[in-house]
N, C-alpha and C. Protein backbone atom coordinates (compact mmCIF):
# COMPACT_ATOMS: atom_id res chain seq x y z
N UNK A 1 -39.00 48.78 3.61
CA UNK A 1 -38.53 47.52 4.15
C UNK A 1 -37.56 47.78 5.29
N UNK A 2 -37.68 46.82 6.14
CA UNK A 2 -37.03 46.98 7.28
C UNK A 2 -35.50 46.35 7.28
N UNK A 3 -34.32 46.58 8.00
CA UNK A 3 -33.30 46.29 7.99
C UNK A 3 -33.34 44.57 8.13
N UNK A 4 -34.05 44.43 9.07
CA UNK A 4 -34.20 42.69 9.28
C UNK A 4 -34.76 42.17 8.45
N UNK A 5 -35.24 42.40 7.62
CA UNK A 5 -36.04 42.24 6.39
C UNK A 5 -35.10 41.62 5.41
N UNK A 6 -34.16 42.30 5.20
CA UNK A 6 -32.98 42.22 4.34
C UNK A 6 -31.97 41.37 4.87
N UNK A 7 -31.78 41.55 5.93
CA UNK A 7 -30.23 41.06 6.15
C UNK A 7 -30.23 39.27 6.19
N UNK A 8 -31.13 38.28 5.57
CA UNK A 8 -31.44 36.99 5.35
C UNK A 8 -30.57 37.10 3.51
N UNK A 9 -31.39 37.84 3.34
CA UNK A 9 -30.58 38.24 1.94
C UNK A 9 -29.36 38.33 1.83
N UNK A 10 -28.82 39.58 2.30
CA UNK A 10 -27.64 40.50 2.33
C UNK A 10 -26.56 38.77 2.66
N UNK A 11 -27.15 37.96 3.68
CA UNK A 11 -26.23 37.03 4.35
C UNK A 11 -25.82 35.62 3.32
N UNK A 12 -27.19 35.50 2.50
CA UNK A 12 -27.39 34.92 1.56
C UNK A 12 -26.74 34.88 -0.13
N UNK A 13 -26.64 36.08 -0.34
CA UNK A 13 -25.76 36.61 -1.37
C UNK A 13 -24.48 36.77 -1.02
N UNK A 14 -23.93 37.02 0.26
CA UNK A 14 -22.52 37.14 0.83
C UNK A 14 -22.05 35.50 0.70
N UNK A 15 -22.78 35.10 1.19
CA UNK A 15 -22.25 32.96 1.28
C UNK A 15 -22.11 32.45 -0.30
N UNK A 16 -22.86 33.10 -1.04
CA UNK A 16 -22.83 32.67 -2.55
C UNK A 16 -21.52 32.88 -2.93
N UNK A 17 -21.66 34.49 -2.67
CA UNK A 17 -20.01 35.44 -3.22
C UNK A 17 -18.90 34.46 -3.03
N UNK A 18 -18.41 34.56 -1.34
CA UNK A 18 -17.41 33.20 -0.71
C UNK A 18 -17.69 32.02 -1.25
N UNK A 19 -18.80 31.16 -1.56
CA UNK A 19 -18.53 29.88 -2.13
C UNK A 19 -17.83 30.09 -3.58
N UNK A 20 -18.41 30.71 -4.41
CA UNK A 20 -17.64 30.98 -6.12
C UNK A 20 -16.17 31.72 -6.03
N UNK A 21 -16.04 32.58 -4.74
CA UNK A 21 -14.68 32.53 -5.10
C UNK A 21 -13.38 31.84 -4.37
N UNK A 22 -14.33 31.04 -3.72
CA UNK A 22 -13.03 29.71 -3.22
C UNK A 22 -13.28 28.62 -4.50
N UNK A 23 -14.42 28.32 -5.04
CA UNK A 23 -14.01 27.53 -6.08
C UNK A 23 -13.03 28.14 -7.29
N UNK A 24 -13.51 29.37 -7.42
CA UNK A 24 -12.55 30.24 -8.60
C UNK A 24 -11.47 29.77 -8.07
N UNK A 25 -10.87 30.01 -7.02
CA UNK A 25 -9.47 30.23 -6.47
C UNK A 25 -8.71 28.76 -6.59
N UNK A 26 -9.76 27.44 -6.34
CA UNK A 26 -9.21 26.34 -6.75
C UNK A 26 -9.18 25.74 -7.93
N UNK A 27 -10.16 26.62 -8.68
CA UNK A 27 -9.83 25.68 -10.15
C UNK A 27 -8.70 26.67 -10.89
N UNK A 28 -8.75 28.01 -10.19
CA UNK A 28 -6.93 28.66 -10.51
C UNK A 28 -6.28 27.47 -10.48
N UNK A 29 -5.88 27.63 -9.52
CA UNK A 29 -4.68 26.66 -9.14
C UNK A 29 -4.44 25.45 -9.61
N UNK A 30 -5.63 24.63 -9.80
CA UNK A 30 -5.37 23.72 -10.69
C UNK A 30 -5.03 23.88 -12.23
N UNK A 31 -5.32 24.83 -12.65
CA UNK A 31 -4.64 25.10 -14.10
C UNK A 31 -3.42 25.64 -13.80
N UNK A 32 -3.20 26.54 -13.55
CA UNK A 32 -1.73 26.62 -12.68
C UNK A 32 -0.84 25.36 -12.78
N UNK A 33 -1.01 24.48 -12.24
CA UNK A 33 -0.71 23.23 -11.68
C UNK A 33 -0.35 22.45 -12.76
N UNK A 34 -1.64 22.07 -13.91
CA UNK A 34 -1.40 21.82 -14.92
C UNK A 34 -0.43 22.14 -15.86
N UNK A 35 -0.77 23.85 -15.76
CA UNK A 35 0.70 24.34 -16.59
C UNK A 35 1.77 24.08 -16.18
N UNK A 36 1.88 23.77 -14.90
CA UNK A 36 4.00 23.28 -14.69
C UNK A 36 4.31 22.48 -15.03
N UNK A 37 3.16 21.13 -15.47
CA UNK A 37 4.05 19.88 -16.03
C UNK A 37 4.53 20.24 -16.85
N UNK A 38 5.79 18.85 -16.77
CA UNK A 38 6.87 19.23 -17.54
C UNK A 38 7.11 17.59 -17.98
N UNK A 39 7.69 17.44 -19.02
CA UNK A 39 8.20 15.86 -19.04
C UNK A 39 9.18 15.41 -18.28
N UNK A 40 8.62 14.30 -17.72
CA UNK A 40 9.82 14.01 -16.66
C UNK A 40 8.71 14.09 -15.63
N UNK A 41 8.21 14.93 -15.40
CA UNK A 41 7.75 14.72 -13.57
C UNK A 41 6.40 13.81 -13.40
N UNK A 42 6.31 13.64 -12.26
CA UNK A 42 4.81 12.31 -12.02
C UNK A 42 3.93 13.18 -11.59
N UNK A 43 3.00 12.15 -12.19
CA UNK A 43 1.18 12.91 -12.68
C UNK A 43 0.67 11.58 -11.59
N UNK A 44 -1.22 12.01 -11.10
CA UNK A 44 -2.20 11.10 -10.73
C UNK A 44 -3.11 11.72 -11.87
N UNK A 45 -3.73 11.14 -12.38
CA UNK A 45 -4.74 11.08 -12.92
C UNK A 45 -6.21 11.20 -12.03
N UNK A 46 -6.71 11.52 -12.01
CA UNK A 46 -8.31 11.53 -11.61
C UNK A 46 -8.60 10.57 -11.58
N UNK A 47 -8.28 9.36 -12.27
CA UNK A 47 -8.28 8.13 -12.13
C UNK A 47 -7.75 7.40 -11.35
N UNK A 48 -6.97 7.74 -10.33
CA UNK A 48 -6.38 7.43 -9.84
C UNK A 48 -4.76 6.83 -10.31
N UNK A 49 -4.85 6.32 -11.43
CA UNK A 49 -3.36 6.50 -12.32
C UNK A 49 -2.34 7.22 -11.99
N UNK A 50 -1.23 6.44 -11.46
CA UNK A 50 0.18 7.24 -11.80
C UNK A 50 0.99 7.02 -13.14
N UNK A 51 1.75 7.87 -13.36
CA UNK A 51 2.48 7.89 -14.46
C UNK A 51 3.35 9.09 -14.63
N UNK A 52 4.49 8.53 -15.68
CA UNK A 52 5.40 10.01 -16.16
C UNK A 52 4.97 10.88 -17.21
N UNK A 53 5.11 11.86 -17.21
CA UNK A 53 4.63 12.52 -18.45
C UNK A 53 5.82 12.57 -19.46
N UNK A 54 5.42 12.17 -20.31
CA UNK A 54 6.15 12.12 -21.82
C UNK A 54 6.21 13.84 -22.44
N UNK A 55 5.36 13.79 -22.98
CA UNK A 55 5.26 15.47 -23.40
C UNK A 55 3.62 16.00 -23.50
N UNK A 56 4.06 17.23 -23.54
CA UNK A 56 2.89 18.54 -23.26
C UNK A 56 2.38 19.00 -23.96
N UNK A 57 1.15 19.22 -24.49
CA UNK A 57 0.82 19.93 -25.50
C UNK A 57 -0.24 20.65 -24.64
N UNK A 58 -0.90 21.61 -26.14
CA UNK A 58 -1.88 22.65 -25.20
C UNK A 58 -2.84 22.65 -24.50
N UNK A 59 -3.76 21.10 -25.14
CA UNK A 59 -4.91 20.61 -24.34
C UNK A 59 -4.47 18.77 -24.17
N UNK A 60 -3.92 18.13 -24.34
CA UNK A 60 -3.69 17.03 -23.68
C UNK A 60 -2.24 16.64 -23.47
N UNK A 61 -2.20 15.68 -22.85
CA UNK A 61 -0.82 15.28 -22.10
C UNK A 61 -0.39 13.60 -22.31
N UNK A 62 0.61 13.39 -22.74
CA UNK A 62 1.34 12.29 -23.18
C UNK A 62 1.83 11.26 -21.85
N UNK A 63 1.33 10.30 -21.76
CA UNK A 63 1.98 9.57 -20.11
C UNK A 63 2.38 8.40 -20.48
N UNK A 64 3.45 8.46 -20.17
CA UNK A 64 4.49 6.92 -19.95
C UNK A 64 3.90 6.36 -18.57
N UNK A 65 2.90 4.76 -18.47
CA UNK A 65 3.03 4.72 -17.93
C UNK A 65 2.95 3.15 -17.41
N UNK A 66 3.96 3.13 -18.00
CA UNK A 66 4.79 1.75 -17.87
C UNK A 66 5.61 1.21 -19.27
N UNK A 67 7.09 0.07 -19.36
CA UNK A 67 7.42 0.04 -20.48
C UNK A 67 6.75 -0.62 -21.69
N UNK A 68 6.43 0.96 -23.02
CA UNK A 68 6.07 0.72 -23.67
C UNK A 68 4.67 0.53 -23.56
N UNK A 69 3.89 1.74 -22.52
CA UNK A 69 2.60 1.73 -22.64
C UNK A 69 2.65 3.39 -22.74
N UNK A 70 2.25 3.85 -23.17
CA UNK A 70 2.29 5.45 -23.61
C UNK A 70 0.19 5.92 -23.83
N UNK A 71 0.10 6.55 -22.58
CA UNK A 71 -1.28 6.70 -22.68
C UNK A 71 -1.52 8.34 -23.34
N UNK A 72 -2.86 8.95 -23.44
CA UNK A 72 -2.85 10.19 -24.35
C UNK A 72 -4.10 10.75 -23.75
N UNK A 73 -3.79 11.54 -22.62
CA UNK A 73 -4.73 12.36 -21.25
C UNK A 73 -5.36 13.80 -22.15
N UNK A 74 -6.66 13.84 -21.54
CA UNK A 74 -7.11 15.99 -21.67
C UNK A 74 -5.98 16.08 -20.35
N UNK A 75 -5.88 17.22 -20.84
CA UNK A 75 -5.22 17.81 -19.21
C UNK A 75 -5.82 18.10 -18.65
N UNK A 76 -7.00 18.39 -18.63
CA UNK A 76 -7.92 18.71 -17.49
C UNK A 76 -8.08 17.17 -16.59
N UNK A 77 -7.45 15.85 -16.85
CA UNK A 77 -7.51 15.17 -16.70
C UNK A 77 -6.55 14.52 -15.46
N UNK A 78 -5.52 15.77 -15.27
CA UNK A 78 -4.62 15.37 -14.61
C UNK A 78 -5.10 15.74 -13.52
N UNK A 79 -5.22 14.95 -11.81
CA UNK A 79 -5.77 15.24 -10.50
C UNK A 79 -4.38 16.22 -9.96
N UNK A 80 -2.91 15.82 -10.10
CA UNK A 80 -1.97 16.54 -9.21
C UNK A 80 -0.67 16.10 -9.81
N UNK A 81 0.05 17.21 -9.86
CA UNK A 81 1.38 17.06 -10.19
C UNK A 81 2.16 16.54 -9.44
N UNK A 82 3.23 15.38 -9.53
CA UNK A 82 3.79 14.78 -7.63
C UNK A 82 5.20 15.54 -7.70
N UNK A 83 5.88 15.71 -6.52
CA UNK A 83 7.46 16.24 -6.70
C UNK A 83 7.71 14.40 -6.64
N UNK A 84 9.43 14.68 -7.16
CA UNK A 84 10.06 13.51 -7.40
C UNK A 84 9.85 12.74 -6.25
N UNK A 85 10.42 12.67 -5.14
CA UNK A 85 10.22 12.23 -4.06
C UNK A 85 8.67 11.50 -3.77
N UNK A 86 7.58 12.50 -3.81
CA UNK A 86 6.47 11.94 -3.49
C UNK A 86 5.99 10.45 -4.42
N UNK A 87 6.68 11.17 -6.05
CA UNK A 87 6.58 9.85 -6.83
C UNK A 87 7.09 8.40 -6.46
N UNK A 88 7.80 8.82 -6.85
CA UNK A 88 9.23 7.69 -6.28
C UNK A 88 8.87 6.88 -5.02
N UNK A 89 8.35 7.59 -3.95
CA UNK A 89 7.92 6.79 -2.71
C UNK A 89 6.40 6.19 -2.88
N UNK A 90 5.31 6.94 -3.66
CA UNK A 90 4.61 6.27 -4.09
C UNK A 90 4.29 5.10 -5.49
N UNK A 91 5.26 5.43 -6.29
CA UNK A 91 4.73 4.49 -7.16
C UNK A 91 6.34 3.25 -7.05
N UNK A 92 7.35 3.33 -6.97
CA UNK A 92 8.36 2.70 -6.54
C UNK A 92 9.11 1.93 -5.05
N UNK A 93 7.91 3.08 -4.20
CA UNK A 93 8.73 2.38 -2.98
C UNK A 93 9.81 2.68 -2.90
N UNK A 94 10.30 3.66 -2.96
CA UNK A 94 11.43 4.59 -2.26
C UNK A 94 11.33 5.60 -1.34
N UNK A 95 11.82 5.35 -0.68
CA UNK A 95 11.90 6.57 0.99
C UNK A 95 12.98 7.59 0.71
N UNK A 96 12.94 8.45 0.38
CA UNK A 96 13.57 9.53 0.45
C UNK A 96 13.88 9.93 2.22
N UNK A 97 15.14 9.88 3.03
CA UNK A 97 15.28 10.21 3.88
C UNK A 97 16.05 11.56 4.45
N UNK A 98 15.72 12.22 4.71
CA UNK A 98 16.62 13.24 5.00
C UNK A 98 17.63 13.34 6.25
N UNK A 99 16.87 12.46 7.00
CA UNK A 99 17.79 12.00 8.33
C UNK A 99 18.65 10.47 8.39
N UNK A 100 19.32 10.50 7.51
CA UNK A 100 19.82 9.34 7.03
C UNK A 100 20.90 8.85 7.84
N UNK A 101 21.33 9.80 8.67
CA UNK A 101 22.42 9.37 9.89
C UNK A 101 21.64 9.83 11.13
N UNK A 102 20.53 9.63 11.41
CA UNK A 102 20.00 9.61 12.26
C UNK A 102 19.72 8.03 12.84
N UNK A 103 19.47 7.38 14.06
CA UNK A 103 19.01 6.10 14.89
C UNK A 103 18.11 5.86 13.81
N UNK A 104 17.37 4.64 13.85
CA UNK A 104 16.87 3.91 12.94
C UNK A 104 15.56 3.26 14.45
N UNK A 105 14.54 3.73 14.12
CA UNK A 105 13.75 2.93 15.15
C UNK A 105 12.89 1.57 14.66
N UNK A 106 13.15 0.64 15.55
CA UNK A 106 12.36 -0.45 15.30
C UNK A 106 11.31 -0.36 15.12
N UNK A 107 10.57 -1.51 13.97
CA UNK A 107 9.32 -1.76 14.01
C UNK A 107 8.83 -2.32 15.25
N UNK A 108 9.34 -3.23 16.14
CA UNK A 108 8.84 -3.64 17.09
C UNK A 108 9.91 -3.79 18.68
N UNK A 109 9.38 -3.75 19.53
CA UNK A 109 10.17 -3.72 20.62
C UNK A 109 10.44 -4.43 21.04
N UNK A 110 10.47 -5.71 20.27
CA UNK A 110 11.51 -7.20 21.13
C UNK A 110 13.28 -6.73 20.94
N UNK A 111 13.02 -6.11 20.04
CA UNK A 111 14.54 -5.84 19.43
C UNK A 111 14.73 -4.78 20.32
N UNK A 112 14.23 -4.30 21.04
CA UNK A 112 14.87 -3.44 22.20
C UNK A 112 15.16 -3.99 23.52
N UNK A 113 14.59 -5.08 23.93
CA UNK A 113 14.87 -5.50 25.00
C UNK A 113 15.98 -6.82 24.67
N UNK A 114 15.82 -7.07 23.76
CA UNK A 114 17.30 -8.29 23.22
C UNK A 114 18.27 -8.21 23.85
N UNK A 115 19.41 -8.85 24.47
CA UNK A 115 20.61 -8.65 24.14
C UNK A 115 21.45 -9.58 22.89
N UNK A 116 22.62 -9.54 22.25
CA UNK A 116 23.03 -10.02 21.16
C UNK A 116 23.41 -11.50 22.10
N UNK A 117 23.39 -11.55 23.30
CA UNK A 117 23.88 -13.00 24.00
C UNK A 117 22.55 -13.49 24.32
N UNK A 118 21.13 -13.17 24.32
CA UNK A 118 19.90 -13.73 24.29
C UNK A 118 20.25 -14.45 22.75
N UNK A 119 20.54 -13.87 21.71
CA UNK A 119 19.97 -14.21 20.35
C UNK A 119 21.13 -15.33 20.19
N UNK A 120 22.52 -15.42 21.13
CA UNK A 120 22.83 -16.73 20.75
C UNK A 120 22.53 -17.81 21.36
N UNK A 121 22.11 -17.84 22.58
CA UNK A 121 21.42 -18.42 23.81
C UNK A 121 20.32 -19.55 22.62
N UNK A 122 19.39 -18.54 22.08
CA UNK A 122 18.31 -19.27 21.14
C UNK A 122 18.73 -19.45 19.86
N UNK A 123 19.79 -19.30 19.35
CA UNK A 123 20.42 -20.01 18.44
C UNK A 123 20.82 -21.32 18.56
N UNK A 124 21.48 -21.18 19.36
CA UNK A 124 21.72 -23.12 19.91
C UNK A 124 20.86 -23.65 20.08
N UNK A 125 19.34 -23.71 20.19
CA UNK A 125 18.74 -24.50 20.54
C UNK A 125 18.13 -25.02 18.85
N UNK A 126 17.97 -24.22 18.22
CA UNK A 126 17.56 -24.78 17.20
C UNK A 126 18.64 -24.99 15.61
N UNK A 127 20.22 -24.73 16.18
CA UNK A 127 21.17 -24.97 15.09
C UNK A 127 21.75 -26.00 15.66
N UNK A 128 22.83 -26.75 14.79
CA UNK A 128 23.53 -27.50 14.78
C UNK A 128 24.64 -27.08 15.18
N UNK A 129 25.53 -27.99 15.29
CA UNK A 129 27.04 -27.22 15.65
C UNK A 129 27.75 -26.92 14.56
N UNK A 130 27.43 -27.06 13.05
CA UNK A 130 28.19 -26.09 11.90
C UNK A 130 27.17 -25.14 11.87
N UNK A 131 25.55 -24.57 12.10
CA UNK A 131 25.31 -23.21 12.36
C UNK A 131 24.37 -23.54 11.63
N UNK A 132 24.11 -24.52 10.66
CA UNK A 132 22.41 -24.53 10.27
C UNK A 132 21.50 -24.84 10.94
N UNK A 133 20.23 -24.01 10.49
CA UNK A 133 19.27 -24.72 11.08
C UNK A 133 18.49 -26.05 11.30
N UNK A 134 18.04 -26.70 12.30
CA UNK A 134 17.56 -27.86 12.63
C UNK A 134 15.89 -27.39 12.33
N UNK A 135 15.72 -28.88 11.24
CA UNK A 135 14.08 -28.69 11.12
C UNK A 135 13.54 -29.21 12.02
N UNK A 136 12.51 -28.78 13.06
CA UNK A 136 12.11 -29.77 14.67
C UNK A 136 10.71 -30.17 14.14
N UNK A 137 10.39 -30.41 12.56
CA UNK A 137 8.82 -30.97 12.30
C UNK A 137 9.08 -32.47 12.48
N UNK A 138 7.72 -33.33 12.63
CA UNK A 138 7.37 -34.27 13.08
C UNK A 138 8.07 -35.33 11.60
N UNK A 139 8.54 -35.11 10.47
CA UNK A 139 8.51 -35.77 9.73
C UNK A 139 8.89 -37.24 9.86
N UNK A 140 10.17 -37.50 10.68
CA UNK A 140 10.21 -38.63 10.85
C UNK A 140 9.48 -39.76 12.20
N UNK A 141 8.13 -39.46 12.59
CA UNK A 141 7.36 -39.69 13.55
C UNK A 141 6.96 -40.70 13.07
N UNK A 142 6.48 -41.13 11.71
CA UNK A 142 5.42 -42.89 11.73
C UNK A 142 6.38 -43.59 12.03
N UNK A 143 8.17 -43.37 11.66
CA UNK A 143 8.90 -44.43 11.99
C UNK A 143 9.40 -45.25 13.26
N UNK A 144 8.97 -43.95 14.06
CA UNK A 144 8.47 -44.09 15.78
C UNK A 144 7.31 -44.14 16.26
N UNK A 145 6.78 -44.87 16.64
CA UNK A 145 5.65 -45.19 16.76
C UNK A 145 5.16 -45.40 18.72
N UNK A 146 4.04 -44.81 19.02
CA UNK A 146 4.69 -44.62 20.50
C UNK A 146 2.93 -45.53 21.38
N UNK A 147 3.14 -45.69 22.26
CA UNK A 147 1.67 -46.18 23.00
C UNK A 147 0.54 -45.25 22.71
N UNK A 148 1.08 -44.18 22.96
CA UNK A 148 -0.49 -42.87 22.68
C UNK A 148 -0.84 -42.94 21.80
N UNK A 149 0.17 -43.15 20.70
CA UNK A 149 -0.53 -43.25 18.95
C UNK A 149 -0.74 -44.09 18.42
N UNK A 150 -1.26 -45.32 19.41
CA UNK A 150 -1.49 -46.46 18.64
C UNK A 150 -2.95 -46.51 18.56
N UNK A 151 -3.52 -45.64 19.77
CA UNK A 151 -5.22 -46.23 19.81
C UNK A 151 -5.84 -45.11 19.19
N UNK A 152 -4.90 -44.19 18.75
CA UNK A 152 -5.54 -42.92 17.83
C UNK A 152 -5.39 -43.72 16.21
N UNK A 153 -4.59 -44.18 16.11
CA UNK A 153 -5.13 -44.76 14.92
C UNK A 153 -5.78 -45.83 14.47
N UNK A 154 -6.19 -46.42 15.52
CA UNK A 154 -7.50 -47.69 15.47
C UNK A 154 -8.60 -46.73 15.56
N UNK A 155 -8.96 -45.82 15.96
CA UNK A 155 -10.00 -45.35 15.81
C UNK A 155 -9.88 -44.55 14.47
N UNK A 156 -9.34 -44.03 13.54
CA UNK A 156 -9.59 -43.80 12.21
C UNK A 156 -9.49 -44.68 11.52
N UNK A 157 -9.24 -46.33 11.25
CA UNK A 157 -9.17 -47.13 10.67
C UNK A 157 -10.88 -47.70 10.74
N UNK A 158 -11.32 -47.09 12.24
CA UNK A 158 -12.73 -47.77 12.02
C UNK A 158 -14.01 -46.95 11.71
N UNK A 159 -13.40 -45.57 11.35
CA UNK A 159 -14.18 -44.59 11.02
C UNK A 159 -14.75 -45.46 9.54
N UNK A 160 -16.34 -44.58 8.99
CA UNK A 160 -16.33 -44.60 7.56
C UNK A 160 -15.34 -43.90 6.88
N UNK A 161 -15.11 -44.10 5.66
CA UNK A 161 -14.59 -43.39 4.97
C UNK A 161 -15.63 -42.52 4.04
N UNK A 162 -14.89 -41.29 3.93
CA UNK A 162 -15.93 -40.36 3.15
C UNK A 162 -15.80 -40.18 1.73
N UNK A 163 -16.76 -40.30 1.27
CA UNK A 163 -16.19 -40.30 -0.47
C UNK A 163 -16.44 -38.88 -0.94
N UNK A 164 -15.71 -38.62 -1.96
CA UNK A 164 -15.44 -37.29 -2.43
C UNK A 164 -16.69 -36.59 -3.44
N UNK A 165 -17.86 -37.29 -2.80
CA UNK A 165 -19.26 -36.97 -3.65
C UNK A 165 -19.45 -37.39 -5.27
N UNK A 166 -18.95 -38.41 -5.08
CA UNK A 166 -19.41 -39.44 -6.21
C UNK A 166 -20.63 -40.23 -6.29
N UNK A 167 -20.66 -41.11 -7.26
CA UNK A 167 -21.89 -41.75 -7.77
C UNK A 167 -22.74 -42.00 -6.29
N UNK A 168 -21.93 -42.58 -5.09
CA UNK A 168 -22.61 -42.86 -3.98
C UNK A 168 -23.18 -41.92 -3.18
N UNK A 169 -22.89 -40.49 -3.51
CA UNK A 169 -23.33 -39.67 -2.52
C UNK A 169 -24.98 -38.65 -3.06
N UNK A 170 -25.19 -39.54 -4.51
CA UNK A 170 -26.21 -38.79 -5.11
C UNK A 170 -27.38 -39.81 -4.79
């Protein structure tokens, strides 16, 4: 047999080798992974489930996960161990910041072009002079009654009226 003969093979058995031992290498690590829980730290579930782990045993895992719901996992069950932080910001909504005396950037850039004498400028227009706000809706409008809105409402007075699909509409 000839060298070219082989080397479809040779290339073929080499790609096998590399695929089984990157999976070896990740389902290491995931037991690995598994073994560091500890009670106290946050789990995802494969399920997508977060939760705390309660306690550890050799093949399943105890999860608090919520008060007074205590669920009972395989550990092979657990997708990823979270650090505190990652928890906390995902299942609580806490930002862990590390630049905490750092500028603070806006969500949006009106607040950059503002000045604090624009924002009283448009305060007056819609407060009062003790500082609450003025409601500017139409509520007291039927009691004013004006030329334009008189022939808008002769024409809905002579509309049909529509019934709400009762006996008449069958």
């Amino acid at each position: 047999m000839s060298l070219v003969t082989l080397l479809p093979f040779v290339v073929l058995i080499g790609a096998m080798f590399l695929m089984t031992r990157s999976a070896k290498k990740k389902q290491q690590q995931a037991v690995d992974m598994r073994n560091q829980m500890q009670p106290g730290s946050g789990v995802r579930t494969i399920g997508g489930m977060y939760a705390t782990v309660k306690e550890v045993s050799e093949d399943t895992v105890l999860l608090d996960a919520g008060p007074g719901v205590e669920l009972l996992f395989a550990k092979n069950s657990i997708g990823a161990v979270l650090t505190d932080d990652e928890y906390n910001r995902i299942v609580h909504g806490i930002e862990h910041d590390l630049k905490s005396d750092a500028d603070i950037v806006p969500d949006d850039a009106s607040s950059l072009t503002e000045t604090d004498a624009s924002h009283a400028d448009d305060s007056d227009d819609t407060a009062d002079k003790d500082g609450r706000s003025v409601d500017l809706g139409k509520k007291d409008a039927p009691d004013e009654q004006t030329a334009d809105s008189e022939p808008a409402q002769a024409d809905k007075e002579d509309d049909p009226k529509k019934s709400d699909g009762g006996s008449e509409a069958k």
